[in-house]
PDB file of N, CA and C in Angstrom:
ATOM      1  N   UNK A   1     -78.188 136.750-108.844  1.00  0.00           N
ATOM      2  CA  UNK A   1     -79.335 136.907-109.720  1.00  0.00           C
ATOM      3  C   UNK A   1     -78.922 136.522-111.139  1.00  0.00           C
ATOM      4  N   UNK A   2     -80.169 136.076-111.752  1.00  0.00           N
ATOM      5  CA  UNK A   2     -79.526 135.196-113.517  1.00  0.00           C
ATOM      6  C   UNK A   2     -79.995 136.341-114.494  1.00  0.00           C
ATOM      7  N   UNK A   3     -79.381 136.588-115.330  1.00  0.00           N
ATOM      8  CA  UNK A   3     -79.503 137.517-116.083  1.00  0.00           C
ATOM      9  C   UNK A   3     -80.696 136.685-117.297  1.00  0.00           C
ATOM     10  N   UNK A   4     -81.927 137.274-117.737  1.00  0.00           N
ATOM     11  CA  UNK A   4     -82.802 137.062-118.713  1.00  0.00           C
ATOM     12  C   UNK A   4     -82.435 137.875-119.807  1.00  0.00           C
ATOM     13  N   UNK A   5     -82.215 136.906-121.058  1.00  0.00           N
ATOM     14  CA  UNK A   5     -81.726 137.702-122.044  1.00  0.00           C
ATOM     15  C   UNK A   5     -82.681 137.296-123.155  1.00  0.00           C
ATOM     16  N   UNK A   6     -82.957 138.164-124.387  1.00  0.00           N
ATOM     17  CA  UNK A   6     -83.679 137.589-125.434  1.00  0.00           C
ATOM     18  C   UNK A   6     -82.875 136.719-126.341  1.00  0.00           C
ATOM     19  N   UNK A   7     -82.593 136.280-126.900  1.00  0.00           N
ATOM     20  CA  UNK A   7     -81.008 135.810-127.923  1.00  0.00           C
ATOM     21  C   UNK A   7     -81.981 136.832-128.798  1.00  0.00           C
ATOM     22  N   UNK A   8     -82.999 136.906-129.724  1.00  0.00           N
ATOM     23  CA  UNK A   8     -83.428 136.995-130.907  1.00  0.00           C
ATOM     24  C   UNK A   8     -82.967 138.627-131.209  1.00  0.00           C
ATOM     25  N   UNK A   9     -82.724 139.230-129.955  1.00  0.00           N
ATOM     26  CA  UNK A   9     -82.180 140.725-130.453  1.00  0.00           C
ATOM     27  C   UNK A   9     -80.483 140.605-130.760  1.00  0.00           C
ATOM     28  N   UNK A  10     -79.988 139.742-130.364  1.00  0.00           N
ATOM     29  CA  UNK A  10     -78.313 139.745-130.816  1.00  0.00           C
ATOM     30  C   UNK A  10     -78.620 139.261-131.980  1.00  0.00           C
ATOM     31  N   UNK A  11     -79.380 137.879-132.025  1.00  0.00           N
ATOM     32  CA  UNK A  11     -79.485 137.319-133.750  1.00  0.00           C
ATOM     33  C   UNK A  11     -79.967 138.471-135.068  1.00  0.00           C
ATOM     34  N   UNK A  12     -80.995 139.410-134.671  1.00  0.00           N
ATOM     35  CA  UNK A  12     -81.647 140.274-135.335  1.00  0.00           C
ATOM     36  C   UNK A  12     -80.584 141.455-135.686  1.00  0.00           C
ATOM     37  N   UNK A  13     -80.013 142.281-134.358  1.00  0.00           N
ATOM     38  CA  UNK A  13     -79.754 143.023-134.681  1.00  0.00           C
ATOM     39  C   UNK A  13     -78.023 142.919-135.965  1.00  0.00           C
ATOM     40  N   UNK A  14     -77.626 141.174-135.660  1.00  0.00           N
ATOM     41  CA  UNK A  14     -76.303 141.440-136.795  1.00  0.00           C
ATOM     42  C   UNK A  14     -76.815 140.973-137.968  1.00  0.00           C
ATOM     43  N   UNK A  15     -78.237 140.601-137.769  1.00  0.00           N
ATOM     44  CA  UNK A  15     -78.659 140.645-139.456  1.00  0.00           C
ATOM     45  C   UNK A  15     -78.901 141.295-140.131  1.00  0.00           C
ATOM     46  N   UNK A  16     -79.537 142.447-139.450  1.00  0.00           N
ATOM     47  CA  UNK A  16     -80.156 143.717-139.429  1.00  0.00           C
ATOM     48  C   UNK A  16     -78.912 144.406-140.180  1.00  0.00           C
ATOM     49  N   UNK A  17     -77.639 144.339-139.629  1.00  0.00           N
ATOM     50  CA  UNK A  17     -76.144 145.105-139.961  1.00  0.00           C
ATOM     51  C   UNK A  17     -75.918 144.431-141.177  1.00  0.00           C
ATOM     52  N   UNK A  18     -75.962 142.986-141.431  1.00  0.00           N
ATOM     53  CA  UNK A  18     -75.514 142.757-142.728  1.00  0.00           C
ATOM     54  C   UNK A  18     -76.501 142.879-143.644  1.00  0.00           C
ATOM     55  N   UNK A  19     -77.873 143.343-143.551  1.00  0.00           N
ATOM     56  CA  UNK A  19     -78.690 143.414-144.618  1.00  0.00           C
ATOM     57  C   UNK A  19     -78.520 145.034-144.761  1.00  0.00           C
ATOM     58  N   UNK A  20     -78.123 145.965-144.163  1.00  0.00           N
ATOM     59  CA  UNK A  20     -78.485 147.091-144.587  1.00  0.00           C
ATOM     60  C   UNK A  20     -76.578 147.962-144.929  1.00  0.00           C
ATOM     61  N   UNK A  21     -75.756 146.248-144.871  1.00  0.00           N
ATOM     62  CA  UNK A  21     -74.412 146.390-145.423  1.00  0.00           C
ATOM     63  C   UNK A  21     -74.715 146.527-147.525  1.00  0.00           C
ATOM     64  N   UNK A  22     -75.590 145.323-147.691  1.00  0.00           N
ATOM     65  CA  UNK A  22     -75.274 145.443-148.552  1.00  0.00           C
ATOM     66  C   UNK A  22     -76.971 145.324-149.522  1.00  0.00           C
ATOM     67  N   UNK A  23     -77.928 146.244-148.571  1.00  0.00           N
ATOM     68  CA  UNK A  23     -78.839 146.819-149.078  1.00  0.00           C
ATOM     69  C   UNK A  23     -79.225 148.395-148.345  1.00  0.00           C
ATOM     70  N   UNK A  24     -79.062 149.329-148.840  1.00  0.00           N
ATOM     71  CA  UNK A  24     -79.155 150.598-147.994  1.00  0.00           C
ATOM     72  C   UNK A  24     -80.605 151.338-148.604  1.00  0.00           C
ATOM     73  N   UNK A  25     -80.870 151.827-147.235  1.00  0.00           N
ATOM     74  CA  UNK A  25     -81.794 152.160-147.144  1.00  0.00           C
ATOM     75  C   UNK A  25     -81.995 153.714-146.967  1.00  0.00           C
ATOM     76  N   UNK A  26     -83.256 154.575-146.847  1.00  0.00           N
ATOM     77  CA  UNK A  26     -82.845 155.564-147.563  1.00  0.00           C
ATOM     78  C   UNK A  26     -82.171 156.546-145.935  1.00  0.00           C
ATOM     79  N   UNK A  27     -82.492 155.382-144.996  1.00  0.00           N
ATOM     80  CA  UNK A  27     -81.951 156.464-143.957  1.00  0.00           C
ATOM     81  C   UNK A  27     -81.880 155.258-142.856  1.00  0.00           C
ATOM     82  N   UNK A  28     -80.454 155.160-142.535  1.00  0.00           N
ATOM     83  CA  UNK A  28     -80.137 153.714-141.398  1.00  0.00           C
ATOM     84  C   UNK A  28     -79.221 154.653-140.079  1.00  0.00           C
ATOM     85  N   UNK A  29     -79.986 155.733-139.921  1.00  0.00           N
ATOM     86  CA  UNK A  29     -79.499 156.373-138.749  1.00  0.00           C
ATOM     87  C   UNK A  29     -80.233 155.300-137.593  1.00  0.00           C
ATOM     88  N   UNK A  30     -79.813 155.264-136.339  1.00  0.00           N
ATOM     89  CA  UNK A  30     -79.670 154.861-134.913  1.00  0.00           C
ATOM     90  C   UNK A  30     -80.975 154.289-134.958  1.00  0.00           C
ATOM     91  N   UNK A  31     -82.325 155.514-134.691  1.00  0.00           N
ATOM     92  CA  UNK A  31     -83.618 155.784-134.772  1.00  0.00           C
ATOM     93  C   UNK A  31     -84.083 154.705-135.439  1.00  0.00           C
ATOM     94  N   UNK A  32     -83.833 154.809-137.368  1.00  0.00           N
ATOM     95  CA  UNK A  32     -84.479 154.212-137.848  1.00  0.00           C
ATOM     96  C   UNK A  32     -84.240 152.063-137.606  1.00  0.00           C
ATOM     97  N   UNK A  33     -82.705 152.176-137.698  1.00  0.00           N
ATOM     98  CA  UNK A  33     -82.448 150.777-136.917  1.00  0.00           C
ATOM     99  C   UNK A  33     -83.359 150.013-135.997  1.00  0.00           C
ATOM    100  N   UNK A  34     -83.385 151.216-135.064  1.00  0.00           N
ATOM    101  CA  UNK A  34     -84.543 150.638-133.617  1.00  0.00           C
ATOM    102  C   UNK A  34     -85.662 150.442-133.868  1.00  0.00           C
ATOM    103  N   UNK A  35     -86.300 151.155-135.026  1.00  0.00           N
ATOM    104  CA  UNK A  35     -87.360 150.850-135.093  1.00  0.00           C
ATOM    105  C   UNK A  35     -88.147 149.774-136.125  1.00  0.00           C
ATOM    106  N   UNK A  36     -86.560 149.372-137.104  1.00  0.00           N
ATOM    107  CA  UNK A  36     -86.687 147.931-137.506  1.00  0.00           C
ATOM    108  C   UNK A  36     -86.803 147.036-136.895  1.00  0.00           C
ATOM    109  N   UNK A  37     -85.259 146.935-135.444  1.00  0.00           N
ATOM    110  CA  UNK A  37     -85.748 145.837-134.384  1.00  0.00           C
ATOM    111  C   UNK A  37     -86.734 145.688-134.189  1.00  0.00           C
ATOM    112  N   UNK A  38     -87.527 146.964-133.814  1.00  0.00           N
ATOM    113  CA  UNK A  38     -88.922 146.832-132.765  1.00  0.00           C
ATOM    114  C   UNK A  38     -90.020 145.603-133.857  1.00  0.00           C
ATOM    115  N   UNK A  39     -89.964 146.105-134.958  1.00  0.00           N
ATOM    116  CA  UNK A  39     -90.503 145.626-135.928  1.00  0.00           C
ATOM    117  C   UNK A  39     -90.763 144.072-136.016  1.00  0.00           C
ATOM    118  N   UNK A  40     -89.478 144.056-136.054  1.00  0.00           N
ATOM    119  CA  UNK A  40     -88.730 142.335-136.809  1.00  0.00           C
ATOM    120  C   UNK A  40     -89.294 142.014-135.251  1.00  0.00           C
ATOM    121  N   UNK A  41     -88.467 142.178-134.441  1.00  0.00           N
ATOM    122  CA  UNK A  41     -88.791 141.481-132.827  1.00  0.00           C
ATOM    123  C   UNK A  41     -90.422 141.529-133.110  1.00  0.00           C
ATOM    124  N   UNK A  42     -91.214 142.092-132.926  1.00  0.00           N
ATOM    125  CA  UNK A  42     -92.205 141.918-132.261  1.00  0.00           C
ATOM    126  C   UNK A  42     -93.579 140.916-133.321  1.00  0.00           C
ATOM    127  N   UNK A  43     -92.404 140.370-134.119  1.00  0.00           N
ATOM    128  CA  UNK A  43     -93.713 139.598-135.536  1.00  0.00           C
ATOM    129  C   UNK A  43     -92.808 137.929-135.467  1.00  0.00           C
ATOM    130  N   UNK A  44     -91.577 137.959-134.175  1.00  0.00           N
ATOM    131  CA  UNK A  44     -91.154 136.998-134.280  1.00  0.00           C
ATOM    132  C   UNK A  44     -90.993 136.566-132.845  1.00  0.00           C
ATOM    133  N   UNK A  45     -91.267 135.035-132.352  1.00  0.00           N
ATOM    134  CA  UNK A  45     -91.125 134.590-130.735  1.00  0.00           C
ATOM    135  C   UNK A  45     -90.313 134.808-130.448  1.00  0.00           C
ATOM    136  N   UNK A  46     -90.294 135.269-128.445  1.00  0.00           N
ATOM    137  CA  UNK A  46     -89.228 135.572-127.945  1.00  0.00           C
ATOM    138  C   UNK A  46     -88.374 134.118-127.571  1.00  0.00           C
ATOM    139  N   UNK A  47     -86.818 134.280-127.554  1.00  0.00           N
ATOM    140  CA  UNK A  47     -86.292 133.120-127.425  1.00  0.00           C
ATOM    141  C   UNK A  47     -85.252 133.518-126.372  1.00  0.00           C
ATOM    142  N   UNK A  48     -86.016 134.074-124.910  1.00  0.00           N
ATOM    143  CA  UNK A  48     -85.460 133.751-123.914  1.00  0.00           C
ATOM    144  C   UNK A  48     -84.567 132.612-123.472  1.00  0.00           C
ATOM    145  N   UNK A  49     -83.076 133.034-122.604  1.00  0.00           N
ATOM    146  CA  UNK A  49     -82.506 131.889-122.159  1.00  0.00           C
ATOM    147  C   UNK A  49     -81.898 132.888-120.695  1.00  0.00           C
ATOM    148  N   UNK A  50     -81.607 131.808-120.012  1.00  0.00           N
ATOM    149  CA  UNK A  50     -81.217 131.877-118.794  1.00  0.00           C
ATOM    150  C   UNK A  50     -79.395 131.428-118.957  1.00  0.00           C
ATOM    151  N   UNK A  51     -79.367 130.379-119.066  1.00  0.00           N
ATOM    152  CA  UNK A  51     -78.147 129.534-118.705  1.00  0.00           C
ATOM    153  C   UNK A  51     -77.160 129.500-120.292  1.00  0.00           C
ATOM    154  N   UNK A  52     -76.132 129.107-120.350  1.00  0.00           N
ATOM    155  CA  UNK A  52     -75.361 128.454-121.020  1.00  0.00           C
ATOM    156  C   UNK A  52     -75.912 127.371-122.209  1.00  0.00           C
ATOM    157  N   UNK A  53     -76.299 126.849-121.563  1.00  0.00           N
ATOM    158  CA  UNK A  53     -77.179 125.697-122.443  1.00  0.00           C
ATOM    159  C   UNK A  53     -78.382 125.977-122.822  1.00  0.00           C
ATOM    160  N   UNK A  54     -79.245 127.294-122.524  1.00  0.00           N
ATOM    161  CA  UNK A  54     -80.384 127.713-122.918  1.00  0.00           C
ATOM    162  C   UNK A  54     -79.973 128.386-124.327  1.00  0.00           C
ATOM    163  N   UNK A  55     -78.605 129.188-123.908  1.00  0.00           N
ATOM    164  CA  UNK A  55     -78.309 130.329-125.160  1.00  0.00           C
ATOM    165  C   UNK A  55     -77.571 129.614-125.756  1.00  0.00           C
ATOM    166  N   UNK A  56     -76.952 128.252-125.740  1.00  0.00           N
ATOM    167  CA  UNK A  56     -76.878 127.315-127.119  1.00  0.00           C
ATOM    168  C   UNK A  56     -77.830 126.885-127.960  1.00  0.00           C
ATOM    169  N   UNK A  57     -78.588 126.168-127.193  1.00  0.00           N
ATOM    170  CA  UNK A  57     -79.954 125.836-127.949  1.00  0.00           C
ATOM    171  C   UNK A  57     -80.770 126.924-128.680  1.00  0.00           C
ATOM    172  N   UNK A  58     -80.681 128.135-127.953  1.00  0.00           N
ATOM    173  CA  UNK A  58     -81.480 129.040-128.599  1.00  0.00           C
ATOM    174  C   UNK A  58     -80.406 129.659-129.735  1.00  0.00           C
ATOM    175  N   UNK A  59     -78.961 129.514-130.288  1.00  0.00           N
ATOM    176  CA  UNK A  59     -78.062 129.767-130.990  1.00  0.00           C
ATOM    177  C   UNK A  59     -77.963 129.096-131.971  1.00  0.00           C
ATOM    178  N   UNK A  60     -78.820 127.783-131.704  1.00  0.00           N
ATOM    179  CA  UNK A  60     -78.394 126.845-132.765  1.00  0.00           C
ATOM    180  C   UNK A  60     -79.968 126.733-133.159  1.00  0.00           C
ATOM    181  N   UNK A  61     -80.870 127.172-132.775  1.00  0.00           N
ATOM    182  CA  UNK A  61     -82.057 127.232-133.146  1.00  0.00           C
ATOM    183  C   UNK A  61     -82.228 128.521-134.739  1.00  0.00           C
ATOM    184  N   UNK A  62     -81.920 129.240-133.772  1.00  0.00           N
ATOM    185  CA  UNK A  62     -81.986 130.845-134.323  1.00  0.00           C
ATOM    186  C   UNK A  62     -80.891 130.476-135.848  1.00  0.00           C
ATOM    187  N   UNK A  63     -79.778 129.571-136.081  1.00  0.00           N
ATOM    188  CA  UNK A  63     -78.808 129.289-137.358  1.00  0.00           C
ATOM    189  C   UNK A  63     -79.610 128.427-138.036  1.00  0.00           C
ATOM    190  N   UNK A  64     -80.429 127.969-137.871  1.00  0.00           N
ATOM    191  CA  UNK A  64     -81.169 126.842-138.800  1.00  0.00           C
ATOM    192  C   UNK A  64     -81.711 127.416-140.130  1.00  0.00           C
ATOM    193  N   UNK A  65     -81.621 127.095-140.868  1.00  0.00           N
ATOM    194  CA  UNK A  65     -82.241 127.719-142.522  1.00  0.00           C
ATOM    195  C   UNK A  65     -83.782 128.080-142.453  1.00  0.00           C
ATOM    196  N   UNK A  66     -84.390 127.736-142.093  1.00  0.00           N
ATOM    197  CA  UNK A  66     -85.838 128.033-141.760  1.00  0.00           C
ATOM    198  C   UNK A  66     -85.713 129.341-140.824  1.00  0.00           C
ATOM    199  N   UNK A  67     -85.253 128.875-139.960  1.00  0.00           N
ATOM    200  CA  UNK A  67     -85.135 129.933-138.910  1.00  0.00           C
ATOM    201  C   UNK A  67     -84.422 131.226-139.235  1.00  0.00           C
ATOM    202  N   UNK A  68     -83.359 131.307-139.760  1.00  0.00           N
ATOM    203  CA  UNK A  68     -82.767 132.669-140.465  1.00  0.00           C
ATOM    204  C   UNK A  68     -83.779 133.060-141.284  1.00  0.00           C
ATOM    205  N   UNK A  69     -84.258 132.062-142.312  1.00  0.00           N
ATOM    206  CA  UNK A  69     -85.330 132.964-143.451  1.00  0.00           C
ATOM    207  C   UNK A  69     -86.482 133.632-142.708  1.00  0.00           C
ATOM    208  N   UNK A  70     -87.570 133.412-141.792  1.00  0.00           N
ATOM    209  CA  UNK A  70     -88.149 133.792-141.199  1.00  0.00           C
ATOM    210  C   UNK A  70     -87.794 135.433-140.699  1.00  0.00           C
ATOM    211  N   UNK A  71     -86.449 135.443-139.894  1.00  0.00           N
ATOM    212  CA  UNK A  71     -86.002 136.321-139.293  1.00  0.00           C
ATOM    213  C   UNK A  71     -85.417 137.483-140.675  1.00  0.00           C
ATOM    214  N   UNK A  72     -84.952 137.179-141.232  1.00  0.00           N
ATOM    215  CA  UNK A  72     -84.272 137.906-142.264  1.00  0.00           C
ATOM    216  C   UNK A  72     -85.957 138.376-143.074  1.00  0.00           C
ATOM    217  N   UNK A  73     -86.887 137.369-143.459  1.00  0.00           N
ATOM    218  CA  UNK A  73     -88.178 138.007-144.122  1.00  0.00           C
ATOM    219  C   UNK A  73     -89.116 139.133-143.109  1.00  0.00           C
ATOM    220  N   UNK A  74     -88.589 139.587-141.802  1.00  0.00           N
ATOM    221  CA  UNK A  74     -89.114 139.824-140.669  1.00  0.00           C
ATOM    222  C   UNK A  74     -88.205 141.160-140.971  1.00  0.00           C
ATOM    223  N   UNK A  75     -86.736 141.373-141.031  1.00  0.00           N
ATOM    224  CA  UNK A  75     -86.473 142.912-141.278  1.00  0.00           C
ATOM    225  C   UNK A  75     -86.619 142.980-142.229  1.00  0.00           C
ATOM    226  N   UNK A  76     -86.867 142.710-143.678  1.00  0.00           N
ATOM    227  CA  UNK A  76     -86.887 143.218-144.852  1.00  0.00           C
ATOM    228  C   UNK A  76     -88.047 144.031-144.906  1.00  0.00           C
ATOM    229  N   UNK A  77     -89.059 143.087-144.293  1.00  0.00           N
ATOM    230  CA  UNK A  77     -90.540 143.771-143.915  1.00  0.00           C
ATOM    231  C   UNK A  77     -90.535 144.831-143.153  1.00  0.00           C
ATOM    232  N   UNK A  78     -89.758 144.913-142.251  1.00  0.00           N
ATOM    233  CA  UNK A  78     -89.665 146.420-141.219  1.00  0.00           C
ATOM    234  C   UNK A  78     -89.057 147.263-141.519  1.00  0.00           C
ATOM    235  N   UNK A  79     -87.557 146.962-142.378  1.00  0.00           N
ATOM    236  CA  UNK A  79     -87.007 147.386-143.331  1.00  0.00           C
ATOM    237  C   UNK A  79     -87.825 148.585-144.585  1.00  0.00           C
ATOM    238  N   UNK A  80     -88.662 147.835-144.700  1.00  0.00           N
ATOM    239  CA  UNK A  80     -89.518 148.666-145.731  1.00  0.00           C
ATOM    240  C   UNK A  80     -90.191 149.549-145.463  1.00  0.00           C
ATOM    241  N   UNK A  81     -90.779 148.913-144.513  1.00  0.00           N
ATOM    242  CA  UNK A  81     -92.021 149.816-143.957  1.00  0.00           C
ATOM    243  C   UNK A  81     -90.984 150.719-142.800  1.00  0.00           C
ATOM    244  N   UNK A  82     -90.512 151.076-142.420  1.00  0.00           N
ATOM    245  CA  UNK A  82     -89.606 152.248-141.868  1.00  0.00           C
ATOM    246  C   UNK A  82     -88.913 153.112-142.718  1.00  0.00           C
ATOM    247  N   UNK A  83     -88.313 152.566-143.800  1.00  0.00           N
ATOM    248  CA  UNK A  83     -87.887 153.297-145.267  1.00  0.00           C
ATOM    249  C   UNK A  83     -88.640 154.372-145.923  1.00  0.00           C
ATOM    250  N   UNK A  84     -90.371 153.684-146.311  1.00  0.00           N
ATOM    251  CA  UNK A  84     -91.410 154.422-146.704  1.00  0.00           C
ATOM    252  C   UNK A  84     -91.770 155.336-145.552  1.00  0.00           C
ATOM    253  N   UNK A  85     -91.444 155.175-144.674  1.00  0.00           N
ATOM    254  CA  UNK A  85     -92.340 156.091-143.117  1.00  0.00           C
ATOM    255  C   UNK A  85     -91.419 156.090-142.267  1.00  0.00           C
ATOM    256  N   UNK A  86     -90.402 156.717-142.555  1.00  0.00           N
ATOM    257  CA  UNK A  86     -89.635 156.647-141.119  1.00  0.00           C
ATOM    258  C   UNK A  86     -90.147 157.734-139.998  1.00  0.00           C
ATOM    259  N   UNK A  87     -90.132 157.428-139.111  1.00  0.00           N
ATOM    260  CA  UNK A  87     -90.158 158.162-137.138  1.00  0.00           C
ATOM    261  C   UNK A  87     -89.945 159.395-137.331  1.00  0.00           C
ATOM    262  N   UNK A  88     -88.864 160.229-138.239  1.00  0.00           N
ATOM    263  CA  UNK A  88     -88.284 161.348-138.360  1.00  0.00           C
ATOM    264  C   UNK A  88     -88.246 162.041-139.292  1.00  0.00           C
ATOM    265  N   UNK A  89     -88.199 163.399-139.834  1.00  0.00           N
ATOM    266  CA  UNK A  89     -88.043 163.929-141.004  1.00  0.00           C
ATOM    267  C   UNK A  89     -86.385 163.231-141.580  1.00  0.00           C
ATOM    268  N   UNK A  90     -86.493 163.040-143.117  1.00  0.00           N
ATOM    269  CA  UNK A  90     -85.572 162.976-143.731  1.00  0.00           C
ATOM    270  C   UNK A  90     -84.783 164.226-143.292  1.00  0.00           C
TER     271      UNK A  90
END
């Protein structure tokens, strides 16, 4: 059986790590993380791959300058809006 993977949650979630490296937020517990992914993922296409050569293309898609800005303007936005309202009591 072939394993279906998204790439856009590996791409998301180490952007996700370096934006909230060196922008912190008022609470980057587990919770609130996930619910940036959910965020960012779901305002950006899925970029399913199957094979080797699917998750290149979709690797070298996802590095393109357009394509990072998109994704990176996608957690800042979820970023925020989870900051102002997070899931949980402070």
């Amino acid at each position: 059986m072939y394993a279906v993977k998204n790439h856009l949650e590996v791409v998301v979630r180490q952007m996700l790590e370096d934006y909230l490296r060196d922008n912190p937020i008022d609470c980057s517990c587990e919770k609130c993380q996930a619910d940036i992914m959910a965020l960012a993922l779901n305002q950006l296409p899925a970029r399913y791959c199957v094979s080797l050569r699917g998750q290149i293309l979709t690797e070298f898609e996802s590095h393109t300058l357009p394509g990072q800005a998109r994704i990176m303007a996608e957690i800042v936005r979820a970023a925020q809006q989870v900051s102002a309202s997070p899931s949980h009591g402070l």
